[in-house]
C-alpha atoms as a PDB file:
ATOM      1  CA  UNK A   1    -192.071-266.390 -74.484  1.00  0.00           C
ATOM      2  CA  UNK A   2    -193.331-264.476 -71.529  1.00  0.00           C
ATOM      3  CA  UNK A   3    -193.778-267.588 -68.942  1.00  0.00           C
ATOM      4  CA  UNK A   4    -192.544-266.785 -65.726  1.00  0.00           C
ATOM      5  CA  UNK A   5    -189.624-269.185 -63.582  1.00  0.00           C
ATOM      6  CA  UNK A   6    -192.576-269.944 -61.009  1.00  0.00           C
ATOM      7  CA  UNK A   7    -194.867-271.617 -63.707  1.00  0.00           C
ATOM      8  CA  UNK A   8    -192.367-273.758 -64.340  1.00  0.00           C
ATOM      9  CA  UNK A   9    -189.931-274.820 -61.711  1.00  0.00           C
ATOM     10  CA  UNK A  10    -190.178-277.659 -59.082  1.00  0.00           C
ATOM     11  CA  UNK A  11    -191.453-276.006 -55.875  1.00  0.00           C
ATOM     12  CA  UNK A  12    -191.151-279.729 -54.009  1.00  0.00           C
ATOM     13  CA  UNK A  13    -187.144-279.333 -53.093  1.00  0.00           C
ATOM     14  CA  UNK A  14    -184.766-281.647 -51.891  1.00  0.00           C
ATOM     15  CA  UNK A  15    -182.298-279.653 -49.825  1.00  0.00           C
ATOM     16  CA  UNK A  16    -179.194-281.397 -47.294  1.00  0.00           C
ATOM     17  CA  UNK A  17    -177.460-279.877 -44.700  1.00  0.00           C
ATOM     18  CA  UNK A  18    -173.629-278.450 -45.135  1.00  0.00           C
ATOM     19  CA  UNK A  19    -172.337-281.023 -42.507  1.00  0.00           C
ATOM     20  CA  UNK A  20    -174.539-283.833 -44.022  1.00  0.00           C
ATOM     21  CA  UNK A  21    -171.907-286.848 -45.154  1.00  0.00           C
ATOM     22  CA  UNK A  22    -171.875-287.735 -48.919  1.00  0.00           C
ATOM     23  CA  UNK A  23    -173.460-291.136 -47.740  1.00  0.00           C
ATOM     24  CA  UNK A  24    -176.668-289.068 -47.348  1.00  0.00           C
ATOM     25  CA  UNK A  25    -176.478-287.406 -50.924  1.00  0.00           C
ATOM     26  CA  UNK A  26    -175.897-291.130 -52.291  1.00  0.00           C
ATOM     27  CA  UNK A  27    -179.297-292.386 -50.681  1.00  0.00           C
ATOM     28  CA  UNK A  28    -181.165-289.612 -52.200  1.00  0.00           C
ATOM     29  CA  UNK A  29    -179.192-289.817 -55.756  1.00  0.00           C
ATOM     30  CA  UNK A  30    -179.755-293.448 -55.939  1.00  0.00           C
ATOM     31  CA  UNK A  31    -183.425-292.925 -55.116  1.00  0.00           C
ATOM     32  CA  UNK A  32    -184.323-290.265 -56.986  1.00  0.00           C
ATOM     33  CA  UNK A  33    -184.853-289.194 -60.704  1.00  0.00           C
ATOM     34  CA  UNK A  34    -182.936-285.537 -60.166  1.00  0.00           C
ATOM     35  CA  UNK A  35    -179.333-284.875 -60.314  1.00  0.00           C
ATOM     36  CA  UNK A  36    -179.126-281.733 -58.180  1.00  0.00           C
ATOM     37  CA  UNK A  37    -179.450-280.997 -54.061  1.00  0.00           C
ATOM     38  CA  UNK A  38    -179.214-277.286 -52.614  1.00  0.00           C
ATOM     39  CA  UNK A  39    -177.540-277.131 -49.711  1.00  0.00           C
ATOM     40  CA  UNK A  40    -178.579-275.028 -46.616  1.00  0.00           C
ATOM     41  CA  UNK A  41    -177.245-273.713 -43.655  1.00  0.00           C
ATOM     42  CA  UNK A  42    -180.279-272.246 -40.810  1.00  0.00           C
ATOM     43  CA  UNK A  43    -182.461-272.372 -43.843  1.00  0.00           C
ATOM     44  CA  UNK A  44    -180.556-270.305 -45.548  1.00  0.00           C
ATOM     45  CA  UNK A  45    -179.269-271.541 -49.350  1.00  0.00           C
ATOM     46  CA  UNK A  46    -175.149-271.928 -49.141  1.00  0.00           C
ATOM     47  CA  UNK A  47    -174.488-274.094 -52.702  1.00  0.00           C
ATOM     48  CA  UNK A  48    -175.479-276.677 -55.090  1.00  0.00           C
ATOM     49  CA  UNK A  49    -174.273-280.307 -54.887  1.00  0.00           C
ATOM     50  CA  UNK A  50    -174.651-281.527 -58.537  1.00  0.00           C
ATOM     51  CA  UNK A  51    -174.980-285.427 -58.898  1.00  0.00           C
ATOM     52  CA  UNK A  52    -171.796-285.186 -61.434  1.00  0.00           C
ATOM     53  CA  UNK A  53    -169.560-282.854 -58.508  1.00  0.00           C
ATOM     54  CA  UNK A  54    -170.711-285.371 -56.389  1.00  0.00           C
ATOM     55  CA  UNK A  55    -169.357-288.588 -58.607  1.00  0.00           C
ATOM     56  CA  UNK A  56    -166.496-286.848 -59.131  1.00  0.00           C
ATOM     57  CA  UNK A  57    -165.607-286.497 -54.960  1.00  0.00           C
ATOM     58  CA  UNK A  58    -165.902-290.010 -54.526  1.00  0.00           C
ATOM     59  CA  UNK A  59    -163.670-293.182 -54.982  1.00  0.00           C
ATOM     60  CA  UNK A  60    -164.785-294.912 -58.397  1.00  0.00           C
ATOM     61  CA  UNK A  61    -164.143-298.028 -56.465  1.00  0.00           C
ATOM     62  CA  UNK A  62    -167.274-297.564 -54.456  1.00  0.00           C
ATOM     63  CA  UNK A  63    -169.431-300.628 -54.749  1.00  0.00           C
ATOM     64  CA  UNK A  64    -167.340-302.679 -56.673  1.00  0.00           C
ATOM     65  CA  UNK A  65    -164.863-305.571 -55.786  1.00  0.00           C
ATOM     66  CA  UNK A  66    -161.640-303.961 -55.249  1.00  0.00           C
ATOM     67  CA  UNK A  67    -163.320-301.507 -52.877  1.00  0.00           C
ATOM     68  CA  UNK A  68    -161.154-300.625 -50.019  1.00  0.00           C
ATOM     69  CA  UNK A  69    -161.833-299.084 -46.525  1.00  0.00           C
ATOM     70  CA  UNK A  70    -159.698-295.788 -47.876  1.00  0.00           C
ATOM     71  CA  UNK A  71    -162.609-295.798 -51.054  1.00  0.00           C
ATOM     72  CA  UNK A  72    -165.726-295.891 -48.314  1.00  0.00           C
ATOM     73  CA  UNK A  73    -163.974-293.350 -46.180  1.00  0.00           C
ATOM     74  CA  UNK A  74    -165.042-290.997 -49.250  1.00  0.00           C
ATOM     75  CA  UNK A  75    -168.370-291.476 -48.679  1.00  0.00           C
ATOM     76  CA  UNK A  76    -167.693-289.489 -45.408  1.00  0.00           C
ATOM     77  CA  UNK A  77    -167.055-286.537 -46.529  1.00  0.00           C
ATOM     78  CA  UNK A  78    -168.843-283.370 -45.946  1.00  0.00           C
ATOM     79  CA  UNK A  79    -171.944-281.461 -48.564  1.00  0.00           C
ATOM     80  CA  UNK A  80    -169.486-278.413 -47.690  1.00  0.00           C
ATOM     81  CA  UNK A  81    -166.488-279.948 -49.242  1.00  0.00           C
ATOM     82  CA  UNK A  82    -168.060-281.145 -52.030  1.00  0.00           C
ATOM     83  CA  UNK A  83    -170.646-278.411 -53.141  1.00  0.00           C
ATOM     84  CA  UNK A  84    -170.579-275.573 -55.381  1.00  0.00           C
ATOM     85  CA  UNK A  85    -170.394-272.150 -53.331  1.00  0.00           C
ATOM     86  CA  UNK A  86    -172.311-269.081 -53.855  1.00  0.00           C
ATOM     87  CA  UNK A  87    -175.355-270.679 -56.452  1.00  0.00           C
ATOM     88  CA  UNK A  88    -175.996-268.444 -59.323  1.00  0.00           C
ATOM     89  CA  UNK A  89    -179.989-268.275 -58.718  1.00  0.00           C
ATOM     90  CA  UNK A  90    -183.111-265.950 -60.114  1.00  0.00           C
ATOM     91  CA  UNK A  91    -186.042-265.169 -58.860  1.00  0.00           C
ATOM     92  CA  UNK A  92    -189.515-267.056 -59.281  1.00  0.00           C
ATOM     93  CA  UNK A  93    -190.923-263.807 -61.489  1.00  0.00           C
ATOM     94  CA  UNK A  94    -187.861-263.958 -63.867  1.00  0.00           C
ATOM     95  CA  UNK A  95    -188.789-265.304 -67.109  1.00  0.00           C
ATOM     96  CA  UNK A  96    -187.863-268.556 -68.578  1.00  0.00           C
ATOM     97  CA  UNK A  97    -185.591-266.450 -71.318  1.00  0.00           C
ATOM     98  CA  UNK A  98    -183.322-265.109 -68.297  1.00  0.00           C
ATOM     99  CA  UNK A  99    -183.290-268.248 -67.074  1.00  0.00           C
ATOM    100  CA  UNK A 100    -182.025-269.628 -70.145  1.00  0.00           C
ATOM    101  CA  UNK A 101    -179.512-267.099 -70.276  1.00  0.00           C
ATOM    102  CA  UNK A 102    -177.925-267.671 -67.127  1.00  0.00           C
ATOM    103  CA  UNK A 103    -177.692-271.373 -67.138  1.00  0.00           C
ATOM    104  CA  UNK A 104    -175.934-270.849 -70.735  1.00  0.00           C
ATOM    105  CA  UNK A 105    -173.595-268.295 -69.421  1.00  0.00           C
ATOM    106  CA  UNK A 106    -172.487-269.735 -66.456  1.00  0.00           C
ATOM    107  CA  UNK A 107    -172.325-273.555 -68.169  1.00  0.00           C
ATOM    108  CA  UNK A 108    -174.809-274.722 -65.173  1.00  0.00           C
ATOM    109  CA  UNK A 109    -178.046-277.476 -65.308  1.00  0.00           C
ATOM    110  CA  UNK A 110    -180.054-276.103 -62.588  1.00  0.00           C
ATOM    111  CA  UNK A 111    -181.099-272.702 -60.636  1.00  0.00           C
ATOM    112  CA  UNK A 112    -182.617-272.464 -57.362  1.00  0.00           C
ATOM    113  CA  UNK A 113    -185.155-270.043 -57.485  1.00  0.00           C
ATOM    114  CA  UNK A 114    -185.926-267.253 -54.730  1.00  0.00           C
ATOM    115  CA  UNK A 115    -188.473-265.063 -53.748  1.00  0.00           C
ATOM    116  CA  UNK A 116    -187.799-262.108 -51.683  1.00  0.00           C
ATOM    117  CA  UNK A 117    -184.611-264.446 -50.550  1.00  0.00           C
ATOM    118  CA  UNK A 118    -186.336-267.405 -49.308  1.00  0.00           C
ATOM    119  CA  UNK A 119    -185.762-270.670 -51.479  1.00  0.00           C
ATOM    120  CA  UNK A 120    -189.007-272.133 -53.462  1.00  0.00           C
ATOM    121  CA  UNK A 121    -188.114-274.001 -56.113  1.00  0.00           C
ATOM    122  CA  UNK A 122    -185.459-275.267 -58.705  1.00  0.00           C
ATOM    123  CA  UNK A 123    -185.830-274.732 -62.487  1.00  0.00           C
ATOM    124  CA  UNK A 124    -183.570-277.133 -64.627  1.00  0.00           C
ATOM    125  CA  UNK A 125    -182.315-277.524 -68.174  1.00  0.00           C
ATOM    126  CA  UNK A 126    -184.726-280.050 -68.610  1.00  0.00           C
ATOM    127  CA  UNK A 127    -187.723-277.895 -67.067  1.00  0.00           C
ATOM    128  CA  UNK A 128    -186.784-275.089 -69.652  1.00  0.00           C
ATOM    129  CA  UNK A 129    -186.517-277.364 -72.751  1.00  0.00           C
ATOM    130  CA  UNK A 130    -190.168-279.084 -71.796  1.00  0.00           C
ATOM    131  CA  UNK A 131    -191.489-275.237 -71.853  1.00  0.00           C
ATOM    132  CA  UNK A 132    -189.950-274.511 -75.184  1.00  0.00           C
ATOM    133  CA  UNK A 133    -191.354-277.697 -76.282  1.00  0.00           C
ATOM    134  CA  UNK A 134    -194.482-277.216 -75.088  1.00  0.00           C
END
């Protein structure tokens, strides 16, 4: 298949800052059908926050009973301390086959996608399996 990254990925991206609390990654998980934020820095991409690396950060009390004070106090955590560092990526004329390829190898769900260094999209699992499909 010769389809390019850019005909496929999601150009409409979510991005938080590196200082931004976890709180602020909940409200956008909890309101949104995606499971990945990119993380920037002077609009410049520093990481991925994937909703599971996220999860996995915070107190599994949260928003139950037996929450404690110590269990929101997770919540106030930094993007930065959370996030995966140094985001494999590819570039918007890659095709979806590379793509494929490096989400395989590296055991990842989602690329951000570049062109000429500047963030413009994100291309999924989920994006790559509806173009197989398709």
């Amino acid at each position: 298949m010769d389809i390019q990254v850019s005909e496929i990925m999601t150009s409409r991206v979510v991005t938080i800052d590196m200082d931004d609390r976890l709180s602020v990654a909940k409200e956008i998980f909890d309101n949104a059908p995606f499971h990945h934020l990119l993380v920037v820095e002077h609009n410049q991409l520093q990481g991925v926050l994937s909703e599971r690396d996220f999860l996995r950060a915070l107190s599994p009390n949260i928003g139950n009973i037996n929450e404690t004070e110590r269990d929101s106090d997770t919540l106030l955590k930094r993007a930065h301390q959370v996030m995966a560092r140094n985001p494999i990526t590819i570039e918007a004329k890659e095709n979806i086959n590379c793509a494929s390829k490096l989400l395989l190898e590296h055991g990842i769900g989602s690329l951000p996608v570049l062109e000429q260094g500047e963030l413009v999209g994100i291309i999924t699992w989920k994006d790559l399996l509806r173009a197989y499909s398709d």
